[in-house]
C-alpha atoms as a PDB file:
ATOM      1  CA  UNK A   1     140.136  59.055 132.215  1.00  0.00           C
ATOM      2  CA  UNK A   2     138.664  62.432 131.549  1.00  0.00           C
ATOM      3  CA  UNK A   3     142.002  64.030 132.888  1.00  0.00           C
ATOM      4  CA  UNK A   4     144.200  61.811 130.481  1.00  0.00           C
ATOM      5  CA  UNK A   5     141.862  63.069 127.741  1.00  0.00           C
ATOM      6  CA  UNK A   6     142.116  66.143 128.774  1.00  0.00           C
ATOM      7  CA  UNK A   7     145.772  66.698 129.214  1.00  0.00           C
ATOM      8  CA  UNK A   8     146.451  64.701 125.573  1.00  0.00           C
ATOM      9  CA  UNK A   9     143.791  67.296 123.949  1.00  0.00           C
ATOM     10  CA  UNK A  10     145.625  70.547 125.004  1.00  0.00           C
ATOM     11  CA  UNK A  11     149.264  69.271 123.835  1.00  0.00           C
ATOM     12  CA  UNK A  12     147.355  68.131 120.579  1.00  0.00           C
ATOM     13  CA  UNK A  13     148.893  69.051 117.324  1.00  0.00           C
ATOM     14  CA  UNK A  14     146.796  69.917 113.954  1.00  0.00           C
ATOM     15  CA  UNK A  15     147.675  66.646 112.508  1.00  0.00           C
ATOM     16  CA  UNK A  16     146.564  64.420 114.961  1.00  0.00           C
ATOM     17  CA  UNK A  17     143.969  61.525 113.512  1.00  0.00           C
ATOM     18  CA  UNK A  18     144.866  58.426 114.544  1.00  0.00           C
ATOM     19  CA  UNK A  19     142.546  55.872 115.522  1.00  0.00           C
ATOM     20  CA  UNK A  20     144.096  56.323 118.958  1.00  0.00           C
ATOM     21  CA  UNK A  21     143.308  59.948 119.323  1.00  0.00           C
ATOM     22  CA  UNK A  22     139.715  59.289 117.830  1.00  0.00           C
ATOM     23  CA  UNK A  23     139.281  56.369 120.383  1.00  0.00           C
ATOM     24  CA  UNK A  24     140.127  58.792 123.098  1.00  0.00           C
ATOM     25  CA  UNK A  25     137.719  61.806 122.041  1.00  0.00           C
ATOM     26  CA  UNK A  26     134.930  59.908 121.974  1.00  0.00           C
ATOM     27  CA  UNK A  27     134.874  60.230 125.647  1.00  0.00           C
ATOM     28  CA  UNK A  28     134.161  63.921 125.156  1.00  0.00           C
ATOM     29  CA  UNK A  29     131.046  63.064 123.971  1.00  0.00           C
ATOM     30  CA  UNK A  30     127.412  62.578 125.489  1.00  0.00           C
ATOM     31  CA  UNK A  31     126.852  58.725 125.028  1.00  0.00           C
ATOM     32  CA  UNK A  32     124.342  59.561 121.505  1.00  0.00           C
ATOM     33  CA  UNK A  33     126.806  61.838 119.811  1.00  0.00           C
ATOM     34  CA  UNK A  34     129.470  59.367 120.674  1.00  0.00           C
ATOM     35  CA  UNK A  35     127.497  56.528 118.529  1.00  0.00           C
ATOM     36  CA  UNK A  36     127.037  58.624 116.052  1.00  0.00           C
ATOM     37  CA  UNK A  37     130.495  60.005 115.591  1.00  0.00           C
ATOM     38  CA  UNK A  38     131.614  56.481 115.833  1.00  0.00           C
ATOM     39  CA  UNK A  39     129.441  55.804 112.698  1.00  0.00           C
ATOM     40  CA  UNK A  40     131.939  58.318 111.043  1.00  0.00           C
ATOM     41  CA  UNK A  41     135.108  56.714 112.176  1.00  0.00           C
ATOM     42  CA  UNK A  42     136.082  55.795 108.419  1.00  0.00           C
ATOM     43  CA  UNK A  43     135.729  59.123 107.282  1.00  0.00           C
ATOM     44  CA  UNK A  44     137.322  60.963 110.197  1.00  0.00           C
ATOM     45  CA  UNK A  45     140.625  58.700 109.469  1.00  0.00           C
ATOM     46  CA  UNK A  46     139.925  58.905 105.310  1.00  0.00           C
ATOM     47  CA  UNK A  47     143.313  59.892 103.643  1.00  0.00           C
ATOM     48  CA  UNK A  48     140.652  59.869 100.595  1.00  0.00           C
ATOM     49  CA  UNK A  49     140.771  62.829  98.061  1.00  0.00           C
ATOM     50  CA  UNK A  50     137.108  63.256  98.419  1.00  0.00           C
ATOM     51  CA  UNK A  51     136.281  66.442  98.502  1.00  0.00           C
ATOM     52  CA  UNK A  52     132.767  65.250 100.587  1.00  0.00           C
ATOM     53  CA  UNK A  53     135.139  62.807 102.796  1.00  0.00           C
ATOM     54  CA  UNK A  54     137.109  65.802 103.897  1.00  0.00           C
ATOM     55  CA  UNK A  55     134.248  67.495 104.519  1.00  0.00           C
ATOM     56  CA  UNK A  56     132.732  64.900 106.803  1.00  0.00           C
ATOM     57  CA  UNK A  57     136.575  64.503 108.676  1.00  0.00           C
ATOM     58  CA  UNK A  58     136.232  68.220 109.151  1.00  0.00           C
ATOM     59  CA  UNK A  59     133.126  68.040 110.932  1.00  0.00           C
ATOM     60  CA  UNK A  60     133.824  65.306 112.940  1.00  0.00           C
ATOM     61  CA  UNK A  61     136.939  66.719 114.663  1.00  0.00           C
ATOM     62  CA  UNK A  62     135.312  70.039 114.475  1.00  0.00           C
ATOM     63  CA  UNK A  63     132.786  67.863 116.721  1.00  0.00           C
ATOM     64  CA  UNK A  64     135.095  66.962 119.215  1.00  0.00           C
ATOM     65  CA  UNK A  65     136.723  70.682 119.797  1.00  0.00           C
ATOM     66  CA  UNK A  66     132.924  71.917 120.574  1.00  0.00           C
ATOM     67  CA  UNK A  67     132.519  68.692 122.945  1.00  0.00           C
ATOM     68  CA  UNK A  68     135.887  69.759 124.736  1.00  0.00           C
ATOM     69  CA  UNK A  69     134.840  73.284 125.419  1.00  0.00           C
ATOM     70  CA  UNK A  70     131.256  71.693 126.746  1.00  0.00           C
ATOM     71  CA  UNK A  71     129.178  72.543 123.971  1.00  0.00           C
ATOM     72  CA  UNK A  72     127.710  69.875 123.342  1.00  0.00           C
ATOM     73  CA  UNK A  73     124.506  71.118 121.404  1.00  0.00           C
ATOM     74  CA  UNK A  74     127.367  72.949 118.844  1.00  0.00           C
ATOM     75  CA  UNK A  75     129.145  69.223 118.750  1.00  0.00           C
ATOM     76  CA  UNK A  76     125.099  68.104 117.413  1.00  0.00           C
ATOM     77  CA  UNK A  77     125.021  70.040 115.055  1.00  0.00           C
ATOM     78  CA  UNK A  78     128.274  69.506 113.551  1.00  0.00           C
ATOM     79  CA  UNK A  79     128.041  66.129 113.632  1.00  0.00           C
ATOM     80  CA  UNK A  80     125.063  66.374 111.545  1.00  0.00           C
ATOM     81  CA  UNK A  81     126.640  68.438 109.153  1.00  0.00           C
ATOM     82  CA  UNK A  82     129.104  65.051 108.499  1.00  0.00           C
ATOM     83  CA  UNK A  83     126.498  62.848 108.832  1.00  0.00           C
ATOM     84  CA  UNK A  84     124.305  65.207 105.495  1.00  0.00           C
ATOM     85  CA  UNK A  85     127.954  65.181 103.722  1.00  0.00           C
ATOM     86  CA  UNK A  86     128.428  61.543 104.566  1.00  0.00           C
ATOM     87  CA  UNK A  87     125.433  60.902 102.115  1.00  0.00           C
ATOM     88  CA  UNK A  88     127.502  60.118  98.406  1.00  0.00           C
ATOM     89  CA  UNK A  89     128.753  57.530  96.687  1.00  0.00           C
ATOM     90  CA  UNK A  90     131.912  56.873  94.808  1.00  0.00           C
ATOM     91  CA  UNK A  91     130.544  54.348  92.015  1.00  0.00           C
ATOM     92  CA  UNK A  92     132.350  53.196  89.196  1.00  0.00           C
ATOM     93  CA  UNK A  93     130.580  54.937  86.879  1.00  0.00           C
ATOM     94  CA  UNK A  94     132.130  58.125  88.207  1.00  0.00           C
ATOM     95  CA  UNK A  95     134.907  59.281  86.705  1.00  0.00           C
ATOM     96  CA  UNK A  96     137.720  61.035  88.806  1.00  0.00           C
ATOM     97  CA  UNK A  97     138.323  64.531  87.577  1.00  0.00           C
ATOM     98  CA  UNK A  98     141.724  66.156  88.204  1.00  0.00           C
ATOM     99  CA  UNK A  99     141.085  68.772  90.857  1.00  0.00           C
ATOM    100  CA  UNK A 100     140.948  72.231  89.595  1.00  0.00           C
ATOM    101  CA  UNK A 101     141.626  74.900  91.921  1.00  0.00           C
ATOM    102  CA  UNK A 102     138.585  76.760  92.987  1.00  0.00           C
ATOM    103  CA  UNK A 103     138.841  80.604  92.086  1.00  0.00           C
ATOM    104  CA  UNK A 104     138.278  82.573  95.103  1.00  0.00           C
ATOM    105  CA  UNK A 105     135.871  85.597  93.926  1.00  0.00           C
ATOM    106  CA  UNK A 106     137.864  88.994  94.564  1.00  0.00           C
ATOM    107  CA  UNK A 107     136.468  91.507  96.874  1.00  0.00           C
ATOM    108  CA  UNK A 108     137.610  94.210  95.409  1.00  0.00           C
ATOM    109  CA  UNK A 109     135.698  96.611  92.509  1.00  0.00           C
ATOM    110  CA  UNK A 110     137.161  99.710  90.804  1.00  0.00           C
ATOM    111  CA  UNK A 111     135.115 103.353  90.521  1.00  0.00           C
ATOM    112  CA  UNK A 112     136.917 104.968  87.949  1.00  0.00           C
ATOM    113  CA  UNK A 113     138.389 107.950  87.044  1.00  0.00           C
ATOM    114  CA  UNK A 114     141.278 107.951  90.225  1.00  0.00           C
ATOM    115  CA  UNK A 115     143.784 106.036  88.733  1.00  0.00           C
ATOM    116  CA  UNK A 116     145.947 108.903  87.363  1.00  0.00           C
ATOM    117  CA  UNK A 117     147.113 110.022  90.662  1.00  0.00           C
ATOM    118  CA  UNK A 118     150.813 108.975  91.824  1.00  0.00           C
ATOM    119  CA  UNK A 119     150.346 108.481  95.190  1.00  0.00           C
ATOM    120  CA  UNK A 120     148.738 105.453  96.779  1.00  0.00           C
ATOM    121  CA  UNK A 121     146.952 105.760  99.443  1.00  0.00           C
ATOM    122  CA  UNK A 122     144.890 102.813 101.575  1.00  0.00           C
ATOM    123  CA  UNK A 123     142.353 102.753 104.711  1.00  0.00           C
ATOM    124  CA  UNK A 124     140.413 100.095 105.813  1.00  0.00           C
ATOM    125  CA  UNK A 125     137.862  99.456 108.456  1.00  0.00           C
ATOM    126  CA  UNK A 126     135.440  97.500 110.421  1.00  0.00           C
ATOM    127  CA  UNK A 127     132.064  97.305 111.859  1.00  0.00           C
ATOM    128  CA  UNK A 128     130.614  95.007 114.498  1.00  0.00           C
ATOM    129  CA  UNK A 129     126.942  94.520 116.133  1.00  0.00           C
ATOM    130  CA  UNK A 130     125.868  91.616 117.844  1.00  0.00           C
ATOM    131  CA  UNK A 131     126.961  88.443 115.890  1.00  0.00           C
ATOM    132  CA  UNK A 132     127.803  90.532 113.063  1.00  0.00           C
ATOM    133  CA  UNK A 133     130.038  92.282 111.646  1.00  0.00           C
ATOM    134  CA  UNK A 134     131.509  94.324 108.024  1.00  0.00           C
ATOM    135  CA  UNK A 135     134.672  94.799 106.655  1.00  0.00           C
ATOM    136  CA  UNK A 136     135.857  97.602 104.162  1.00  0.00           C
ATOM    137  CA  UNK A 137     138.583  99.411 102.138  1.00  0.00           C
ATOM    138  CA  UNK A 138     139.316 101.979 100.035  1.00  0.00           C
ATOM    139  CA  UNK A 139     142.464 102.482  97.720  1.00  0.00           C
ATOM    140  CA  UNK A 140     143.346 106.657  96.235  1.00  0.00           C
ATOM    141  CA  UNK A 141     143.313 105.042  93.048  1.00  0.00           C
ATOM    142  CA  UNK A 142     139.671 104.159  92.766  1.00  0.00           C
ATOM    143  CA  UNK A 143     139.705 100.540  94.528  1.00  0.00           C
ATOM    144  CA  UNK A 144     137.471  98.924  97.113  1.00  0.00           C
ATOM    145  CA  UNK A 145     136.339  96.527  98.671  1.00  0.00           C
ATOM    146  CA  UNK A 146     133.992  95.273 101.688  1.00  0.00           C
ATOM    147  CA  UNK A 147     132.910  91.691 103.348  1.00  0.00           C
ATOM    148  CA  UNK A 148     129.940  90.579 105.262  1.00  0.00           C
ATOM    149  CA  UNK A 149     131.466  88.584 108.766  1.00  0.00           C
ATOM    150  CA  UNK A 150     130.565  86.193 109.406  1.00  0.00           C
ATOM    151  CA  UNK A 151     130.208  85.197 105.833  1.00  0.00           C
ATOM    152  CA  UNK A 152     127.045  83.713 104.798  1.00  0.00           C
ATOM    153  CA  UNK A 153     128.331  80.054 104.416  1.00  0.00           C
ATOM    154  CA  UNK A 154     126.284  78.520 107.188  1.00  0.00           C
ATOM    155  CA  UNK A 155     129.314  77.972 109.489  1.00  0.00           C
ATOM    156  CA  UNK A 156     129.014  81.115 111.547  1.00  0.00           C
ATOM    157  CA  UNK A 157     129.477  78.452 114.525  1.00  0.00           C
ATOM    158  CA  UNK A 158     133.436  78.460 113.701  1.00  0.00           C
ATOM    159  CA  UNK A 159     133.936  82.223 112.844  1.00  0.00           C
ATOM    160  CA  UNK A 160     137.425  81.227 114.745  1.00  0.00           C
ATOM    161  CA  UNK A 161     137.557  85.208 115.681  1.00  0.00           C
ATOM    162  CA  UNK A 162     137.834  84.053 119.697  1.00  0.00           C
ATOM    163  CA  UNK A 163     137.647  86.957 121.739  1.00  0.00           C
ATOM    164  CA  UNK A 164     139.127  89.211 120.350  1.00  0.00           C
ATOM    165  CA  UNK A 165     136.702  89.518 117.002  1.00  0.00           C
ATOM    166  CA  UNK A 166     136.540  93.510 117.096  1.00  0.00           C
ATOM    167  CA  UNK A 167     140.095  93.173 116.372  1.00  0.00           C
ATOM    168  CA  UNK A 168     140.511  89.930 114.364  1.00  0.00           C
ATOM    169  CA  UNK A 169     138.016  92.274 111.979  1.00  0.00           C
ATOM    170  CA  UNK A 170     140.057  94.901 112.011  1.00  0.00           C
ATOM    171  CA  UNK A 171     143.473  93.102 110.725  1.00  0.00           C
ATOM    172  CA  UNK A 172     140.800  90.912 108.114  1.00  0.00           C
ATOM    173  CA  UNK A 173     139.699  94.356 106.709  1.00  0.00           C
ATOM    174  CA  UNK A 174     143.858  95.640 106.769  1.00  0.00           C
ATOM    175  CA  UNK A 175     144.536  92.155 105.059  1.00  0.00           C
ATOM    176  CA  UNK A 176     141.757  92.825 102.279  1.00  0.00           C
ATOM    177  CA  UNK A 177     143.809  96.212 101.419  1.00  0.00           C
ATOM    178  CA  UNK A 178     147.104  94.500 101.331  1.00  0.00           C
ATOM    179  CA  UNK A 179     145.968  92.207  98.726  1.00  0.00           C
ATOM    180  CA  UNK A 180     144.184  94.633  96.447  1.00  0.00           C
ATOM    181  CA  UNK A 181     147.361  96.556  96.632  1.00  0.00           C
ATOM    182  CA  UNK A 182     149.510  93.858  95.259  1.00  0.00           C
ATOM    183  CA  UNK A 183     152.919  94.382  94.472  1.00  0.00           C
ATOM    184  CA  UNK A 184     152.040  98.092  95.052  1.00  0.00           C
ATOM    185  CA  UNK A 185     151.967  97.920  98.658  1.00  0.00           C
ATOM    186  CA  UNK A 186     155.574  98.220  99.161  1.00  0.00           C
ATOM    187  CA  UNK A 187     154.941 101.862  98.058  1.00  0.00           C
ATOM    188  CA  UNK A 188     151.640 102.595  99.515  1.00  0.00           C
ATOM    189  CA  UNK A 189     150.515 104.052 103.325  1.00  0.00           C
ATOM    190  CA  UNK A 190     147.278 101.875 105.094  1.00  0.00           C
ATOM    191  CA  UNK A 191     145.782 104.112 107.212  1.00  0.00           C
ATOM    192  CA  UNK A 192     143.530 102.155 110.052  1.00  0.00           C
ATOM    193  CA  UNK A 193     141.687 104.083 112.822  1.00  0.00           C
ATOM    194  CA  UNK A 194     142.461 101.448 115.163  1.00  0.00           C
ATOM    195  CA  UNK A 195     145.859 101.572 117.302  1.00  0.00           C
ATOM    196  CA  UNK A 196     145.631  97.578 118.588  1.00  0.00           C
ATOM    197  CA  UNK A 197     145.692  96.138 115.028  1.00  0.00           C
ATOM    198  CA  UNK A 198     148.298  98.745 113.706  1.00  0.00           C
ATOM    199  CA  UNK A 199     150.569  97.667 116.742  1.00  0.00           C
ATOM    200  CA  UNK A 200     149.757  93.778 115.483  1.00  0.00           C
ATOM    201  CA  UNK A 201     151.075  95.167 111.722  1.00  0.00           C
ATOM    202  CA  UNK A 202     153.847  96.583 113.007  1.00  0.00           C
ATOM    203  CA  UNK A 203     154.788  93.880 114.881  1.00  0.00           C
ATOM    204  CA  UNK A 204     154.429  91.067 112.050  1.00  0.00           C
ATOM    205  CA  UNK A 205     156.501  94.109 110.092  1.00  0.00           C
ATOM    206  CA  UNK A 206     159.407  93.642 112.371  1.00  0.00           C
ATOM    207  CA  UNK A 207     159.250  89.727 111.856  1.00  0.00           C
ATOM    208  CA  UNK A 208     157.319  89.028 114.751  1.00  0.00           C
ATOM    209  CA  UNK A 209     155.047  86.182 113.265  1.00  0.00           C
ATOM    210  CA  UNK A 210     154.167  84.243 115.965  1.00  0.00           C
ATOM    211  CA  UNK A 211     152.158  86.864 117.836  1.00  0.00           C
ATOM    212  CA  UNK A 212     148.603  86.634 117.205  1.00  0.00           C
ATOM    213  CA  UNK A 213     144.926  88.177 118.770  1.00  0.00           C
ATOM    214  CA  UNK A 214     144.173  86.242 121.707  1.00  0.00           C
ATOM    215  CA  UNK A 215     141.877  83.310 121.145  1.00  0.00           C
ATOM    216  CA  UNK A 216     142.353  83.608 117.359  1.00  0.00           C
ATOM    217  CA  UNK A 217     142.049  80.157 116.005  1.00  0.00           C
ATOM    218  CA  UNK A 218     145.036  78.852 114.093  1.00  0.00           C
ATOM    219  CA  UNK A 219     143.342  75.338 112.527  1.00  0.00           C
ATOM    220  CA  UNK A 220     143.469  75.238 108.921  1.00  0.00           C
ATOM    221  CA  UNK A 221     139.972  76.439 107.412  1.00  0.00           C
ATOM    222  CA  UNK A 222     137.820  73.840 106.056  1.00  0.00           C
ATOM    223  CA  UNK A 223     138.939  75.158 102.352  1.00  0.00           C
ATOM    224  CA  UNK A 224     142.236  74.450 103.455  1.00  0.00           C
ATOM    225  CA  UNK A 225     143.276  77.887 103.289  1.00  0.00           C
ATOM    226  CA  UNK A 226     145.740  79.397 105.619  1.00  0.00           C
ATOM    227  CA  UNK A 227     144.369  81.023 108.390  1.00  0.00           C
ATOM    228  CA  UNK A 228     143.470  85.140 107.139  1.00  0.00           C
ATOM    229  CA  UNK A 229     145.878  86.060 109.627  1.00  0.00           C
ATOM    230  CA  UNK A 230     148.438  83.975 109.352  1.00  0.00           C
ATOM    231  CA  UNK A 231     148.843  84.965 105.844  1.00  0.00           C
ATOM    232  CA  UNK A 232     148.967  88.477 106.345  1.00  0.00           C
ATOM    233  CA  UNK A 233     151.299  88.324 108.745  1.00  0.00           C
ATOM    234  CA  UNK A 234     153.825  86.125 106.165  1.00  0.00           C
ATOM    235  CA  UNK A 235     153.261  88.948 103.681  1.00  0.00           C
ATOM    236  CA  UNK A 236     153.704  92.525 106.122  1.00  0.00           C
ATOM    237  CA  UNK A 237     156.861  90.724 107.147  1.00  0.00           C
ATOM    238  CA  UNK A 238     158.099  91.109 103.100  1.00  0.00           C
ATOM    239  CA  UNK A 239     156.920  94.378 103.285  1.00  0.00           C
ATOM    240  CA  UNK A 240     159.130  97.013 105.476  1.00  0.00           C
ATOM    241  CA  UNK A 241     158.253  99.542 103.227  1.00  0.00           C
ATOM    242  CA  UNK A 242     154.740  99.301 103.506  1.00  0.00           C
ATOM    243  CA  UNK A 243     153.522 102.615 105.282  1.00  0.00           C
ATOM    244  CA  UNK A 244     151.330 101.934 108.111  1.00  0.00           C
ATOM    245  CA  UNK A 245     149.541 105.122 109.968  1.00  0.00           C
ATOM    246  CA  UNK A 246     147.413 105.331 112.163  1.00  0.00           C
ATOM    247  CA  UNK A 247     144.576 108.498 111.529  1.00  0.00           C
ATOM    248  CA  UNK A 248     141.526 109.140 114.043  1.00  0.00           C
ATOM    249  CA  UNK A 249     138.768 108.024 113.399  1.00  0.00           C
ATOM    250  CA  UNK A 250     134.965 109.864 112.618  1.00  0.00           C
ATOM    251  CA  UNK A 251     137.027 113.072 112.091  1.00  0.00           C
ATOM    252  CA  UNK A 252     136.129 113.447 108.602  1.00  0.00           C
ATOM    253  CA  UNK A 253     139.399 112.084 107.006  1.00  0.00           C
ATOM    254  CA  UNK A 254     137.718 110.968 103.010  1.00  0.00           C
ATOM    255  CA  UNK A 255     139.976 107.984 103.458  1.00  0.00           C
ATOM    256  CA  UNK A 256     138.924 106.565 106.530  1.00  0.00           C
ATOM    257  CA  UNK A 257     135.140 108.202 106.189  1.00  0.00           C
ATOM    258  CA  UNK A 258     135.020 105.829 103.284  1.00  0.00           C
ATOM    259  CA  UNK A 259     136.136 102.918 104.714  1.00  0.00           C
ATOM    260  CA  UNK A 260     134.180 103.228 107.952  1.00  0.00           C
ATOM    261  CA  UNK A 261     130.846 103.347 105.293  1.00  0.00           C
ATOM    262  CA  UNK A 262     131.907 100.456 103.523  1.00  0.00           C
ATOM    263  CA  UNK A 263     132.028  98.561 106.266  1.00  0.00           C
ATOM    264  CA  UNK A 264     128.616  99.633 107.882  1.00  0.00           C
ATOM    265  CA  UNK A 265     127.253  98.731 104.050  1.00  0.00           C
ATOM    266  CA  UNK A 266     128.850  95.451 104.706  1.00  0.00           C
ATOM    267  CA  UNK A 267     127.503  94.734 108.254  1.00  0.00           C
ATOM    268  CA  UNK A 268     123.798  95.877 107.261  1.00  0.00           C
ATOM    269  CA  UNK A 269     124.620  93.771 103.555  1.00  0.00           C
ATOM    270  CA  UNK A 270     121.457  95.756 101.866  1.00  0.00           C
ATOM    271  CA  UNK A 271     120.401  94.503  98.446  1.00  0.00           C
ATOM    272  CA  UNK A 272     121.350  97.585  96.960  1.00  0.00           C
ATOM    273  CA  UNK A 273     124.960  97.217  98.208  1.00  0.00           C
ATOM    274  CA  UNK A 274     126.670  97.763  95.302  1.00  0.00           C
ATOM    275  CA  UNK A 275     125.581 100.807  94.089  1.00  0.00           C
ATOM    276  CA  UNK A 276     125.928 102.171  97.819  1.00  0.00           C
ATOM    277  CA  UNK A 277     129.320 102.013  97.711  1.00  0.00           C
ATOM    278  CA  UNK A 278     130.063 102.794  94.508  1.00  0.00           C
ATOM    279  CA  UNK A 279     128.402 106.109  95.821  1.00  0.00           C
ATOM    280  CA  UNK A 280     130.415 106.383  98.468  1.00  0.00           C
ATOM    281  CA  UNK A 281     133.812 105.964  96.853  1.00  0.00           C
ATOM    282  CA  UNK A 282     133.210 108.276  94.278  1.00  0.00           C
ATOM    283  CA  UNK A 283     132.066 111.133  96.460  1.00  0.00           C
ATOM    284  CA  UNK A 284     134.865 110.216  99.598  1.00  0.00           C
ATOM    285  CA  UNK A 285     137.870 109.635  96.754  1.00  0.00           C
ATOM    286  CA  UNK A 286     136.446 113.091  94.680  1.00  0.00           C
ATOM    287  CA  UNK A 287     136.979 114.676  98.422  1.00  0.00           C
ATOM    288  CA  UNK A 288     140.248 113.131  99.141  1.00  0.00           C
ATOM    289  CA  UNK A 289     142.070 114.025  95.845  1.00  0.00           C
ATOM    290  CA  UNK A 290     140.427 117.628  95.848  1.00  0.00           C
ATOM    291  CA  UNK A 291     142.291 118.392  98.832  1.00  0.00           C
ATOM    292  CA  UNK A 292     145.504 116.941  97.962  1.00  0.00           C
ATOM    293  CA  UNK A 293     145.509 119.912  95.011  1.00  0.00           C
END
C-alpha cells in the first residue's frame, strides 16, 4: 500500500483534492495525526470562499507533503495550525463582504535627491546565516529596497527555498529590483555579484521558463500568489532589453557595496533599520554618481 501511495504522490498534480487522494494520504500519517487530519476532511475538500477554510485546506495538504518526506513532527505542527484556523463560524448574522484585494506593502523607499540622473542603474544582493537570511537593492535614481527571509509570518517551516536557498535569495533580491524598476527596466542594467543567478536571468531572458533552482518549490503560496520565481521569470522573458551584468563582488563597486549592506541590514533586521539604510544609500549613491562625472 505504501508503494501505491507512494508512486500516486510523486505523479501528483497541484490540483489534486479529491476524497480519493485524501483517503490515500492518510496513510502517510502516524495513526494520531491521521485522526486528526481526518477531523479536517470537510475543510481539506471545501470549495468554500472562506478565507479561514482555505487556510485550514492549506495546512492540511501542507500536512501530508511533510508526512511524505518523514517529518512527521513538521506534519504536527501544521496540522495544528488547521486545527487553530478551523476554530470560526459562518453564522447568519455575518454578512458576506465582497473580497477586496489585499495590498501587498511595497519594499521599496526613495532617498532623494538622485532622480535627475539619465541613466538607470540597479544591483541587488543577498545575505544568508544559519536559518536566515536578507535581501537588498539599490536603484541610481535614489530607490531601495531590502527583505528579512524568511519573513516573519510564522511559516518559516515552508520557506519553499529547497536547497538551493543561497541562490533562490539571490534571484528574490534580482526580482525585488525588477519590480521597483517598472516599466523602466527595459532600459536599465541589474548588476548582481553572483554568476549562478545571472546565468538563471539570462536563461528565463532567452525564454527558457521552465528551468528553475533545484528543489525550488513550485506550489502556489498560501496567499495564492505565484511562486516569486515563477513570476520573475514570466516578466525577464518580456524584457530582452533589460541589461544584466555581472560585477565582483566586495571590490568597492557603490552599487553593489550598497546592496550587499542592505541586505546584511535585512538579515540582522535591527530596530533602527530604516534609518540604516537610508544612510547607506545616500552615502553609496553620492559615491556612485560622483564618479560617473
Amino acid at each position: 500500500m505504501c508503494d501505491l501511495v507512494t508512486k500516486w504522490w510523486k505523479g501528483r498534480t497541484l490540483s489534486s483534492r479529491s476524497a480519493a487522494e485524501f483517503d490515500a494520504s492518510l496513510i502517510l500519517l502516524t495513526g494520531h495525526l491521521a485522526q486528526r487530519a481526518q477531523d479536517l476532511r470537510k475543510y481539506a475538500l471545501t470549495c468554500s470562499n472562506c478565507t479561514r477554510c482555505k487556510s485550514v485546506q492549506e495546512w492540511v495538504w501542507l500536512a501530508f507533503d511533510a508526512a511524505f518526506v518523514g517529518d512527521q513532527t513538521s506534519a504536527g505542527r501544521m496540522l495544528a495550525s488547521a486545527e487553530e484556523a478551523s476554530v470560526h463560524e459562518h453564522g447568519a448574522s455575518t454578512q458576506v463582504k465582497p473580497q477586496v484585494k489585499k495590498q501587498v506593502k511595497p519594499h521599496t523607499s526613495v532617498v532623494p535627491g538622485f532622480g535627475k540622473h539619465r541613466s538607470l542603474v540597479a544591483a541587488s544582493d543577498a545575505a544568508y546565516k544559519g536559518r536566515f537570511g536578507g535581501l537588498g537593492f539599490v536603484v541610481s535614481d535614489g530607490h531601495y529596497g531590502m527583505k528579512h527571509w524568511p519573513p516573519d509570518t510564522g511559516l518559516r517551516l515552508l520557506d519553499p527555498s529547497g536547497q538551493s536557498k543561497v541562490l533562490v535569495a539571490e534571484l528574490r533580491a534580482a526580482a525585488m529590483a525588477v519590480n521597483a524598476l517598472g516599466d523602466r527596466a527595459g532600459k536599465a542594467a541589474l548588476l548582481l555579484d553572483n554568476i549562478g543567478a545571472i546565468a538563471y536571468l539570462h536563461a528565463w531572458q532567452k525564454g527558457d521558463v521552465e528551468r528553475m533552482p533545484a528543489g525550488y518549490s513550485l506550489r502556489p503560496r498560501m496567499s495564492g500568489a505565484r511562486p516569486t520565481l515563477v513570476s520573475l521569470a514570466a516578466k525577464v522573458a518580456t524584457l530582452p532589453t533589460l541589461r544584466i551584468e555581472h560585477v565582483k563582488g566586495h571590490t568597492g563597486h557603490p552599487l553593489n557595496e550598497a546592496a550587499d549592506a542592505l541586505a546584511d541590514i535585512a538579515m540582522r533586521n535591527p530596530a533602527d533599520r530604516r534609518q540604516r539604510a537610508e544612510g547607506v544609500v545616500d552615502a553609496f549613491l553620492r559615491a556612485w554618481h560622483g564618479r560617473s562625472c
